[in-house]
N, C-alpha and C. Protein backbone atom coordinates (compact mmCIF):
# COMPACT_ATOMS: atom_id res chain seq x y z
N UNK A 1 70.07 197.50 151.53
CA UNK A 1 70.88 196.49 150.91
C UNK A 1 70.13 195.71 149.85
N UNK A 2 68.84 195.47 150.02
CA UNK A 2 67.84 194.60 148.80
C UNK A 2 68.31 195.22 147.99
N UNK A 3 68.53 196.50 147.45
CA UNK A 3 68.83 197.47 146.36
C UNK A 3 69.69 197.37 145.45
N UNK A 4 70.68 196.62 146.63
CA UNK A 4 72.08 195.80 145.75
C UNK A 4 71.69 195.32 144.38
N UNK A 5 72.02 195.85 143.11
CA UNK A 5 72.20 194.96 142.32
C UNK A 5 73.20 193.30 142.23
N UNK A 6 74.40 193.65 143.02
CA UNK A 6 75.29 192.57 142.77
C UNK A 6 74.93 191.24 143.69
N UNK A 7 73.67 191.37 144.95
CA UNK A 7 73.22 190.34 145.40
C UNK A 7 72.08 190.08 144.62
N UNK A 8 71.82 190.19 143.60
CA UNK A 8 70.33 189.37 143.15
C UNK A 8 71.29 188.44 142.11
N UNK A 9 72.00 188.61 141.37
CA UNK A 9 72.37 187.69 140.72
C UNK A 9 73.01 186.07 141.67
N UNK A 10 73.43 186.13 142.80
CA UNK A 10 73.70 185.07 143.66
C UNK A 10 72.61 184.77 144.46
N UNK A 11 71.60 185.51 144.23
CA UNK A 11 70.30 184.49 145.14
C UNK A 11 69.83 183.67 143.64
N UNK A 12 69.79 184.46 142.72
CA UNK A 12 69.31 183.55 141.11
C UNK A 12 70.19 182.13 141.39
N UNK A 13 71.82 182.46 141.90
CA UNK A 13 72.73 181.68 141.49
C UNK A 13 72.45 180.20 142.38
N UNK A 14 72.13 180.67 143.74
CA UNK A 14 72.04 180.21 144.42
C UNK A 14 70.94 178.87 144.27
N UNK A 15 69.74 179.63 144.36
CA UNK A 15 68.11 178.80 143.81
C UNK A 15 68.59 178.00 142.74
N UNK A 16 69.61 178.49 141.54
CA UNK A 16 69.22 177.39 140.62
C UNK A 16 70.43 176.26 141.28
N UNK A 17 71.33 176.44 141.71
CA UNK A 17 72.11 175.98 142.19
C UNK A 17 71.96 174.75 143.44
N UNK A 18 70.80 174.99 144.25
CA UNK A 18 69.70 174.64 144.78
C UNK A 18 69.04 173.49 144.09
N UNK A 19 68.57 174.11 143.54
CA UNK A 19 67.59 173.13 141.86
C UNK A 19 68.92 172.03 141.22
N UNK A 20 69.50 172.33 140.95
CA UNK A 20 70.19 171.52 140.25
C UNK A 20 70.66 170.22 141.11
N UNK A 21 71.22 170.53 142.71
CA UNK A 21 71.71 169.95 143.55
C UNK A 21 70.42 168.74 143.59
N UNK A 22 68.93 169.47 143.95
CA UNK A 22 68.21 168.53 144.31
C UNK A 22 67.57 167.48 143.16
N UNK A 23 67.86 168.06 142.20
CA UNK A 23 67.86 166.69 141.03
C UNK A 23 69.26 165.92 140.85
N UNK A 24 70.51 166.35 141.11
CA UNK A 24 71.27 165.43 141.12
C UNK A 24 71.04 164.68 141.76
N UNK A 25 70.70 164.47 143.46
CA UNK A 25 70.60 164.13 144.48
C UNK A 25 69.14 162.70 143.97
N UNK A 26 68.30 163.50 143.84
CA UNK A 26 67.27 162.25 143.50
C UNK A 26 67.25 161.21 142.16
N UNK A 27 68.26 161.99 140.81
CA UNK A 27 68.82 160.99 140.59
C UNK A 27 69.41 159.76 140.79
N UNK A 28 70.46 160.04 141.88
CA UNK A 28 71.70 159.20 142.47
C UNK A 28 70.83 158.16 142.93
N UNK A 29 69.32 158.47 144.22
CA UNK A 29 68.83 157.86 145.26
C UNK A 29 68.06 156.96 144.07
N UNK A 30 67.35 157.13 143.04
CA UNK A 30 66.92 156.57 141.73
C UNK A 30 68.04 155.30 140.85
N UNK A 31 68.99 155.71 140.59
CA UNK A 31 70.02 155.15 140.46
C UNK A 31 70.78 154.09 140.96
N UNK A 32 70.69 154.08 142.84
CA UNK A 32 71.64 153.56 143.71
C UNK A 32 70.70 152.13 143.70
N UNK A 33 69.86 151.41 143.22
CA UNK A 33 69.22 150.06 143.28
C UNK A 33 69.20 149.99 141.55
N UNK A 34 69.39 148.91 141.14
CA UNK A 34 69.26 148.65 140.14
C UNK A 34 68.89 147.11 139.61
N UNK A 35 67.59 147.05 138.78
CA UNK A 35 67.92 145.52 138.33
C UNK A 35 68.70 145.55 137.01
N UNK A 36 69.87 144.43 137.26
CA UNK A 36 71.17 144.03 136.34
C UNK A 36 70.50 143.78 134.67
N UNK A 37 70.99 144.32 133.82
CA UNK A 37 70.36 143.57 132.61
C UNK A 37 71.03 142.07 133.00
N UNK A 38 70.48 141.36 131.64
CA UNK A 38 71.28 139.78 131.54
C UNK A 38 72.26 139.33 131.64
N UNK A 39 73.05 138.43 132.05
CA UNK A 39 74.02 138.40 131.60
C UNK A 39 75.40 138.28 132.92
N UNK A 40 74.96 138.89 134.00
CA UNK A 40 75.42 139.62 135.36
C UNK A 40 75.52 138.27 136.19
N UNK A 41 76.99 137.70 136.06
CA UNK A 41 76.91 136.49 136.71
C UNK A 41 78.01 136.55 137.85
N UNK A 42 77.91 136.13 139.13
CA UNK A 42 79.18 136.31 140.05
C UNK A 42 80.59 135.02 139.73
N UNK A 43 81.91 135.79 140.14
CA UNK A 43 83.00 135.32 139.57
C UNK A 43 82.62 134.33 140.61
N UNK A 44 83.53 132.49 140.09
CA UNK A 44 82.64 131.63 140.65
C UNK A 44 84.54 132.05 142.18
N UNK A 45 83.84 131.31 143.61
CA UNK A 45 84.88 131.78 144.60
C UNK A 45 84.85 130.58 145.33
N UNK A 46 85.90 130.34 145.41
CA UNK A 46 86.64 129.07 146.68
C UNK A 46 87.42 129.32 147.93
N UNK A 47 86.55 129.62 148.89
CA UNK A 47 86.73 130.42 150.24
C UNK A 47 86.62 129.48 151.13
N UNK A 48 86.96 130.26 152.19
CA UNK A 48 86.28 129.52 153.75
C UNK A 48 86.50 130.55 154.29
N UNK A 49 84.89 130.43 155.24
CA UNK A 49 84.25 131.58 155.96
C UNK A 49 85.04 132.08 157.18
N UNK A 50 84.73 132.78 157.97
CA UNK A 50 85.99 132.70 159.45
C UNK A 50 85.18 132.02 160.52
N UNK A 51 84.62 130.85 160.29
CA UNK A 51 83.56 129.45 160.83
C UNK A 51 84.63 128.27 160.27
N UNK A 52 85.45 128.66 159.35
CA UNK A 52 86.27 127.54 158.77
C UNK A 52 85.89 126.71 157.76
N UNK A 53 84.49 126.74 157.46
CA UNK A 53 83.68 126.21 156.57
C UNK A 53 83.71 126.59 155.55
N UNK A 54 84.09 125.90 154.34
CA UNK A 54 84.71 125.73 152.91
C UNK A 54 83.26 126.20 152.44
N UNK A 55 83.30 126.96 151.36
CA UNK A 55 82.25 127.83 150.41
C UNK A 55 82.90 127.74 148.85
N UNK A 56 81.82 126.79 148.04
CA UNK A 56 82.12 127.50 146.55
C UNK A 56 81.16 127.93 146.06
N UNK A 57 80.77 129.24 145.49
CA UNK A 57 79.50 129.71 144.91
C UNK A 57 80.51 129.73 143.20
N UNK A 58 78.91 129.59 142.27
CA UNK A 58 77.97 129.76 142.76
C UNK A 58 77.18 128.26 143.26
N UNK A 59 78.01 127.18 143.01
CA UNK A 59 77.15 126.22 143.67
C UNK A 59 76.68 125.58 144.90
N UNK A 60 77.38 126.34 146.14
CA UNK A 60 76.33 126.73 147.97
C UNK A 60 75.18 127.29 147.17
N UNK A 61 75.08 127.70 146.53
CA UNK A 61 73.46 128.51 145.99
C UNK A 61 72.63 127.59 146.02
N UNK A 62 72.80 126.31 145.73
CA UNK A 62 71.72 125.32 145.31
C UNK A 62 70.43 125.13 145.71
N UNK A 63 69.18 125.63 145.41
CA UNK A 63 68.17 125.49 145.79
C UNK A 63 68.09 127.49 147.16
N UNK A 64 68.51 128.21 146.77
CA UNK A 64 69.21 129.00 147.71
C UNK A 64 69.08 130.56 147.25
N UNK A 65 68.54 131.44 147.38
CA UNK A 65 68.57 132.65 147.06
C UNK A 65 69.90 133.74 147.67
N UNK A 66 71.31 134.39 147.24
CA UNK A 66 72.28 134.95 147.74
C UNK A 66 72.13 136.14 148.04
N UNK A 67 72.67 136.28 149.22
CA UNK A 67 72.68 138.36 149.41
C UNK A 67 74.23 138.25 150.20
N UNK A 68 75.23 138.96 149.09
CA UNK A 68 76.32 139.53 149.17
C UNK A 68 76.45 140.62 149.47
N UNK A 69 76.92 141.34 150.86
CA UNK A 69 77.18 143.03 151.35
C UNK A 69 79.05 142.92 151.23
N UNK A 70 79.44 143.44 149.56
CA UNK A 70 81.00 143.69 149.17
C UNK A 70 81.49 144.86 149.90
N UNK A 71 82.45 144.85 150.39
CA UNK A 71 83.45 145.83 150.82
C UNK A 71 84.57 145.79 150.07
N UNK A 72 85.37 146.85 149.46
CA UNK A 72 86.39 147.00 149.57
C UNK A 72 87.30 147.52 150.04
N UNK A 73 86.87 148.52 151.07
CA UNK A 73 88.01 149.06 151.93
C UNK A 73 87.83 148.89 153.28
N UNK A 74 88.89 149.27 154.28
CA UNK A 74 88.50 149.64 155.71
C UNK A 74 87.09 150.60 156.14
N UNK A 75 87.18 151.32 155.25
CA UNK A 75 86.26 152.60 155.74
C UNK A 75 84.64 152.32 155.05
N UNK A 76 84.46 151.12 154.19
CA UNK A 76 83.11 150.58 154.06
C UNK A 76 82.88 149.78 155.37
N UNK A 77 83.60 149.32 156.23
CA UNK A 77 83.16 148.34 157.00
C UNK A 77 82.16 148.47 158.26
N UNK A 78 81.95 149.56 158.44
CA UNK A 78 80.48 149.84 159.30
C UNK A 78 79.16 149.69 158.52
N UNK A 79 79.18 150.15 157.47
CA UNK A 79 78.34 150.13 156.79
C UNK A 79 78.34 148.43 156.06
N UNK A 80 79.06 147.54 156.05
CA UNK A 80 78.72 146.61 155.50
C UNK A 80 78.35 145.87 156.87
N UNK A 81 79.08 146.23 158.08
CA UNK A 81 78.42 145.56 159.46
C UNK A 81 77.27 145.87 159.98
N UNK A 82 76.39 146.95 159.34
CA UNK A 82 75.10 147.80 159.29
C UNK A 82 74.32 146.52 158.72
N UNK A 83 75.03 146.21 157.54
CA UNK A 83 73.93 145.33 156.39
C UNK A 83 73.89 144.22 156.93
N UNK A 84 75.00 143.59 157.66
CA UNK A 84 75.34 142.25 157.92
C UNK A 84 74.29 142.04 159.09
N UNK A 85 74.25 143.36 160.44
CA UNK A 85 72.93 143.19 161.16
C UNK A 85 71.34 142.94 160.70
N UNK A 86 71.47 143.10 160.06
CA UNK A 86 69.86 143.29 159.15
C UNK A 86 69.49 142.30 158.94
N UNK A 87 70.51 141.75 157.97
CA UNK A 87 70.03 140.75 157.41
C UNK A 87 69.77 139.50 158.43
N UNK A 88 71.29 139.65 159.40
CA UNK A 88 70.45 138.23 160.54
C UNK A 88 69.84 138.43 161.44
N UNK A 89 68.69 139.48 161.06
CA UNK A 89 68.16 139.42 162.22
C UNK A 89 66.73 139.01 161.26
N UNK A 90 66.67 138.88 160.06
CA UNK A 90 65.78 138.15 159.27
C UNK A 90 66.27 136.44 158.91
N UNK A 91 67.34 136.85 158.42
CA UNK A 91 67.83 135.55 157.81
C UNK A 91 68.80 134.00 158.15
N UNK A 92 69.38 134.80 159.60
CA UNK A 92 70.10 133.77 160.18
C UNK A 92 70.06 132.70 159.82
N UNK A 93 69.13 131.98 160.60
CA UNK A 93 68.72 130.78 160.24
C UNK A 93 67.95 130.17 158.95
N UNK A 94 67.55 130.68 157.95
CA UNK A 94 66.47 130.48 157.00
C UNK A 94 67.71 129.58 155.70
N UNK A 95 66.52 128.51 155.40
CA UNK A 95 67.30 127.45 155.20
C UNK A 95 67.62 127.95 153.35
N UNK A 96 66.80 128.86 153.48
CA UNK A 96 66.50 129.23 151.35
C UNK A 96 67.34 130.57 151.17
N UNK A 97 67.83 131.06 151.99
CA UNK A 97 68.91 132.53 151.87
C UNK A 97 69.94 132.61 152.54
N UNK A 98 71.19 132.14 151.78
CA UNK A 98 72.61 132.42 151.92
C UNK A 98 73.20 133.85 151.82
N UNK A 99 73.45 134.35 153.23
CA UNK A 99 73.68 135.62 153.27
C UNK A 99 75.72 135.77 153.93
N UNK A 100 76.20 136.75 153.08
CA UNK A 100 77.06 136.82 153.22
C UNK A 100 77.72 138.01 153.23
N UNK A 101 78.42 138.65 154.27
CA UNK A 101 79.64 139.98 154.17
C UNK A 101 80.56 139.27 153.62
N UNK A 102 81.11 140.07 152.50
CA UNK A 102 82.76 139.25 151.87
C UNK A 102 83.68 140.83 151.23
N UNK A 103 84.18 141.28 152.67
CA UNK A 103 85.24 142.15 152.59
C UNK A 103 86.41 141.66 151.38
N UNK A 104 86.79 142.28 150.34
CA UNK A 104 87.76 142.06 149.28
C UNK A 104 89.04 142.64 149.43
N UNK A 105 89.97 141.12 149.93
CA UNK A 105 91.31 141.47 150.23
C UNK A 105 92.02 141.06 149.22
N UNK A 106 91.47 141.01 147.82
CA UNK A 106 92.48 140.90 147.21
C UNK A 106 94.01 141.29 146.73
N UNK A 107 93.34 142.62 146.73
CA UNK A 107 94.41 143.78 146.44
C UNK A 107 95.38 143.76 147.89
N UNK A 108 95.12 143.09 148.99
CA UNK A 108 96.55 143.24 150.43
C UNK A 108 97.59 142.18 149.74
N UNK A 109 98.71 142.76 149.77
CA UNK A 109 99.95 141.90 149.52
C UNK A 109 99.42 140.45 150.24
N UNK A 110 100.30 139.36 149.80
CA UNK A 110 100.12 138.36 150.24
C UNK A 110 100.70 137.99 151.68
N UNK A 111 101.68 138.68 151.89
CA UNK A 111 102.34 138.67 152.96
C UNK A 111 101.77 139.61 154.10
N UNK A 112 101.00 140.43 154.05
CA UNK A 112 100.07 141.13 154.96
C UNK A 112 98.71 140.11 155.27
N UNK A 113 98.11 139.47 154.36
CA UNK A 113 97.01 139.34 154.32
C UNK A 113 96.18 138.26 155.20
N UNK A 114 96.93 137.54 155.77
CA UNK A 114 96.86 136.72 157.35
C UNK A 114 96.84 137.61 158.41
N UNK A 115 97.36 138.95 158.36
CA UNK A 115 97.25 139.56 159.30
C UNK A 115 96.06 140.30 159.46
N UNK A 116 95.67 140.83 157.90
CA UNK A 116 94.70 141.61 157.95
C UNK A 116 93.58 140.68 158.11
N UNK A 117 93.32 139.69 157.63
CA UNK A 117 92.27 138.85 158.19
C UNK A 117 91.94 138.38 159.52
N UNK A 118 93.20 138.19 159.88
CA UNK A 118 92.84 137.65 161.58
C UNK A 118 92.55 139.10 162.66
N UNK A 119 92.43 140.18 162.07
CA UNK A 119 92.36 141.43 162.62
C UNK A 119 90.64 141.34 162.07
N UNK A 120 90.42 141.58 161.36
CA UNK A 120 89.20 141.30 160.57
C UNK A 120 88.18 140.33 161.43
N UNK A 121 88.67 139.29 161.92
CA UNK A 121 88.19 137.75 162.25
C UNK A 121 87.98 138.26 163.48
N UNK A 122 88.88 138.80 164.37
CA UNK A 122 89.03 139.11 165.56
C UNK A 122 88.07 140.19 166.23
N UNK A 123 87.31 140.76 165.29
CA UNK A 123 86.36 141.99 165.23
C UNK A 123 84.88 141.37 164.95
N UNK A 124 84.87 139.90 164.20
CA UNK A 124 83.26 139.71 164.24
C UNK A 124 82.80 138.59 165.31
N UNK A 125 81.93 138.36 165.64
CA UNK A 125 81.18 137.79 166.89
C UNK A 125 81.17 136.23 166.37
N UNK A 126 81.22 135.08 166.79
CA UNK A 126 81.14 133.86 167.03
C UNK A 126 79.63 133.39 165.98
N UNK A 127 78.83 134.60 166.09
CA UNK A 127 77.28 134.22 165.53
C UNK A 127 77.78 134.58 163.72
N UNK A 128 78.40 135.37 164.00
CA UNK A 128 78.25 136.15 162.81
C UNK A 128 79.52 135.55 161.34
N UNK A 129 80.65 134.60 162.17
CA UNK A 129 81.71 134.09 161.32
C UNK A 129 80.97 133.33 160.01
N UNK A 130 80.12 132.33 160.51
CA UNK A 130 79.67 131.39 159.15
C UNK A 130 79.11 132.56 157.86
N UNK A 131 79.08 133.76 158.44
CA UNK A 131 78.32 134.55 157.32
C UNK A 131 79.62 135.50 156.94
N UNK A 132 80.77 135.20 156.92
CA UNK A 132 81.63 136.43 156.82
C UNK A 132 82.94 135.26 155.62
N UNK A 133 82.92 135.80 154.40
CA UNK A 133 83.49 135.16 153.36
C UNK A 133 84.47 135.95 152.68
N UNK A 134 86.16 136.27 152.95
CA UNK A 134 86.75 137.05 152.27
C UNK A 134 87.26 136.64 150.74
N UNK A 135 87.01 137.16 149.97
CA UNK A 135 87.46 137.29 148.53
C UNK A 135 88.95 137.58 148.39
N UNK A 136 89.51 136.83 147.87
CA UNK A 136 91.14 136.71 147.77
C UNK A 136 91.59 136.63 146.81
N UNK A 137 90.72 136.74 145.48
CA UNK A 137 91.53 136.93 144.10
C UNK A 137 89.70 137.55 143.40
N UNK A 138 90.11 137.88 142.18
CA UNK A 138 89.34 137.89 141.16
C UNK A 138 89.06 139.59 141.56
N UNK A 139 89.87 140.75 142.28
CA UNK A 139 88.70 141.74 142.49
C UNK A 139 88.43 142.67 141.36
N UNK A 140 88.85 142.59 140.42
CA UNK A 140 88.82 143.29 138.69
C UNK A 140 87.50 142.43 138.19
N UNK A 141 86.99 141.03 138.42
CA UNK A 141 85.72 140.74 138.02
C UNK A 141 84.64 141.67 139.21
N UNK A 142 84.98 141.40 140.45
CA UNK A 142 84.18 141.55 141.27
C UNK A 142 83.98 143.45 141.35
N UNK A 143 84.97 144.23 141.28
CA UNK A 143 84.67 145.95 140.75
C UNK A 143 83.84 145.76 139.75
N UNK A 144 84.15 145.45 138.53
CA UNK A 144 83.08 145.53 137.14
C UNK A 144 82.07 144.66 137.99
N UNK A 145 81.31 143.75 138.32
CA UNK A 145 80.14 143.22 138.93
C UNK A 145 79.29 143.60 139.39
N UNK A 146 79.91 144.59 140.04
CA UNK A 146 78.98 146.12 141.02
C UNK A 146 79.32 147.10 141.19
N UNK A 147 79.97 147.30 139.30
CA UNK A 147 79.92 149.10 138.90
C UNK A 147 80.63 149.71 139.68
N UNK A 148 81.49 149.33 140.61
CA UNK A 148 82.49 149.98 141.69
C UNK A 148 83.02 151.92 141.30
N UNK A 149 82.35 152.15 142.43
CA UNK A 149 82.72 153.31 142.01
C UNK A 149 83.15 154.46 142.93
N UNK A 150 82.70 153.51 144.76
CA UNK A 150 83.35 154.09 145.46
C UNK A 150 84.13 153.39 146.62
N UNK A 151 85.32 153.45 146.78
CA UNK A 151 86.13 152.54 147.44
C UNK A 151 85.12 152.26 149.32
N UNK A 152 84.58 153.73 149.72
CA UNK A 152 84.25 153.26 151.07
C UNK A 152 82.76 153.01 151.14
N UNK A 153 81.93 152.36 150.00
CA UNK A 153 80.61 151.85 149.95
C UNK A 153 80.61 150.67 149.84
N UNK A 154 79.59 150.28 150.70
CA UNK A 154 79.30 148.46 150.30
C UNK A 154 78.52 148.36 149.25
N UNK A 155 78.87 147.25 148.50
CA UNK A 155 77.97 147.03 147.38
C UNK A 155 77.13 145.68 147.61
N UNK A 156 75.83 145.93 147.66
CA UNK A 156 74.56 144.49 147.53
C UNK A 156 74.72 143.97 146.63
N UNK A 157 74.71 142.52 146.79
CA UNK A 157 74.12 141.73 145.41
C UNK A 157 72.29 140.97 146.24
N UNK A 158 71.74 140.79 145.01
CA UNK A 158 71.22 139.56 145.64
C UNK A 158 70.90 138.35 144.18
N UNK A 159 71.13 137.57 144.53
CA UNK A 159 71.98 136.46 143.56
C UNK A 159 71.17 135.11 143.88
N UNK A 160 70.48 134.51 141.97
CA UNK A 160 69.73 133.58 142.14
C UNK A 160 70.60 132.26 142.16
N UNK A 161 70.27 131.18 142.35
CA UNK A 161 70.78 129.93 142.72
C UNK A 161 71.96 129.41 141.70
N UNK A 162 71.63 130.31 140.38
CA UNK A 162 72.76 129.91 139.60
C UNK A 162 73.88 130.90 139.53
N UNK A 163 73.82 131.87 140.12
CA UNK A 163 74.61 132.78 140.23
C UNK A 163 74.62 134.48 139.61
N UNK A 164 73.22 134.13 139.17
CA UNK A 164 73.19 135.05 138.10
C UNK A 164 72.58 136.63 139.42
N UNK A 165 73.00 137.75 139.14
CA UNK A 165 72.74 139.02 139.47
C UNK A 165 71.20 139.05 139.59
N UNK A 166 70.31 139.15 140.51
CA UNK A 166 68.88 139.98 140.27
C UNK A 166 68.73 140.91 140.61
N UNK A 167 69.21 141.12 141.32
CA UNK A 167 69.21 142.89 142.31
C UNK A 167 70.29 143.20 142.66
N UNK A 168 70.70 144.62 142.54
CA UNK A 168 72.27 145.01 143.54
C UNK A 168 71.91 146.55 143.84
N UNK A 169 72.56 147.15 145.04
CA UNK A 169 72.56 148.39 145.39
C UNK A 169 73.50 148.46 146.09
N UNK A 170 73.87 149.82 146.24
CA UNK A 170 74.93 150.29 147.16
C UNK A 170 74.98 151.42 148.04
N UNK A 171 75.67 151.42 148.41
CA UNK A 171 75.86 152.45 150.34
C UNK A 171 75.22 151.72 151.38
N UNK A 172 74.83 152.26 152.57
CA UNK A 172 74.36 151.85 153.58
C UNK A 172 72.83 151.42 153.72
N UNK A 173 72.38 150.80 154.61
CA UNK A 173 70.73 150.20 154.29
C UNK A 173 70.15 151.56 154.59
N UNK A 174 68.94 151.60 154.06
CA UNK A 174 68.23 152.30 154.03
C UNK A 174 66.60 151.69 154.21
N UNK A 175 66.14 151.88 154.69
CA UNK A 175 64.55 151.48 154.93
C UNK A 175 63.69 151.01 153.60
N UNK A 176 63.78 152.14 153.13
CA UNK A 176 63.89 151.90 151.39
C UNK A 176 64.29 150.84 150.72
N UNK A 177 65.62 150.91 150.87
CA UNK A 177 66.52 150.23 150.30
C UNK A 177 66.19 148.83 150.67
N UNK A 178 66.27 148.62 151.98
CA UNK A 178 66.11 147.34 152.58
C UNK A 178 64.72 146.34 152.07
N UNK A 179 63.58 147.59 152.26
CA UNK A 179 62.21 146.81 151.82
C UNK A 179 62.49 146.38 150.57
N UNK A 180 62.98 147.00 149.90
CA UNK A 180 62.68 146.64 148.22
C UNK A 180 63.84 145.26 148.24
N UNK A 181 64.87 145.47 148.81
CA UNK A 181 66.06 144.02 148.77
C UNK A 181 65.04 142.85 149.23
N UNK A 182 64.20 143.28 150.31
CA UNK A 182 63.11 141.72 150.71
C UNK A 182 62.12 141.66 149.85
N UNK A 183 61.43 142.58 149.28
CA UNK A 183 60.77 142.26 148.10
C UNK A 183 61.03 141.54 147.13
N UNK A 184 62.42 141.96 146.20
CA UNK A 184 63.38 141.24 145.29
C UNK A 184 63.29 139.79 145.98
N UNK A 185 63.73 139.76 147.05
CA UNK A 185 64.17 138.66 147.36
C UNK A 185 62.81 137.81 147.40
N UNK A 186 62.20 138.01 147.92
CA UNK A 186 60.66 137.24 148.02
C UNK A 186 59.68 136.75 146.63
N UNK A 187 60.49 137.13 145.13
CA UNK A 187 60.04 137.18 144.20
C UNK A 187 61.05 135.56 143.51
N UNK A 188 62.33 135.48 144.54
CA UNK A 188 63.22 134.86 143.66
C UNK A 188 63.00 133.27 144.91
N UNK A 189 62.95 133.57 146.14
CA UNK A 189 62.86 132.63 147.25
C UNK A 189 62.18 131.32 147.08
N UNK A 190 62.86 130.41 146.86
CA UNK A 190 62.37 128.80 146.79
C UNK A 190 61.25 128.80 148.07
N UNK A 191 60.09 128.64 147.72
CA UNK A 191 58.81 128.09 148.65
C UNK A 191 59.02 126.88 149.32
């Protein structure tokens, strides 16, 4: 069978096919952190958390370094409850980093959207409400903000006191991913 002429052209096909895959691939992983050029400011938001506690960024920032894990669909939400563990198990308490999950319900009719929240509300833990901030208008600033490009990925920010973008990445944490978000962050962190 080696003899085959018509299998050597699909092992060629294959290998480069191979090759090509594994530079797309380390592109993407190259790609998926990015620092924002200038300019990259978050839409300003008038919320309350599911703690009940009234939030306007960007001025809660004050004196304050931000890390936003965006969702926009159902099917990001493990992965933004992935990020949301992480972070408090560093940041809970720390008086200089405002950390926040803010699932984006803008797009639920208005008449759904009490429901879908208290379903939402009803799913995170008592520890975890003061850090959980849903977005209810603006999600056409907030897609362009973080390059939105796949409905079931969370998107990172991490966001200096005035609101401005320093770091963002997206999909799920990654070890990688994570060190370099505390690095960033440790570069921007009020002493």
């Amino acid at each position: 069978m080696s003899g085959n002429p018509t299998l050597r052209p699909r092992k060629r096909f294959s290998a480069a096919t191979a090759t090509i895959a594994a530079i797309v691939t380390l592109s993407a992983s190259l790609s998926a952190a990015t620092v924002p050029q200038g300019g990259d400011r978050i839409p300003a938001v008038h919320g309350t958390t599911f703690a009940d506690v009234k939030v306007d960024l960007p001025q809660a920032l004050h004196g304050k370094v931000g890390i936003f894990v965006i969702g926009f669909s159902q099917d990001s939400r493990d992965a933004v409850t992935t990020w949301g563990k992480k972070l408090a198990g560093d940041f809970y308490d720390s008086p200089n980093v405002a950390y926040y999950e803010m699932p984006v319900l803008a797009s639920v009719p208005k008449f759904l959207r009490g429901f879908v929240e208290g379903r939402i509300k009803a799913s995170v833990s008592d520890r975890g409400k003061p850090h959980f901030l849903p977005i209810t208008d603006n999600e056409s600033a907030w897609r362009s903000l973080v390059h939105y490009a796949n409905p079931d990925a969370p998107y990172i920010l991490l966001v200096d006191e005035q609101g401005n973008v320093r770091w963002q990445s997206q999909g799920p944490p990654t070890e990688t991913t994570y060190a370099t978000l505390k690095h960033e962050l440790e570069t921007l962190r009020p002493h």
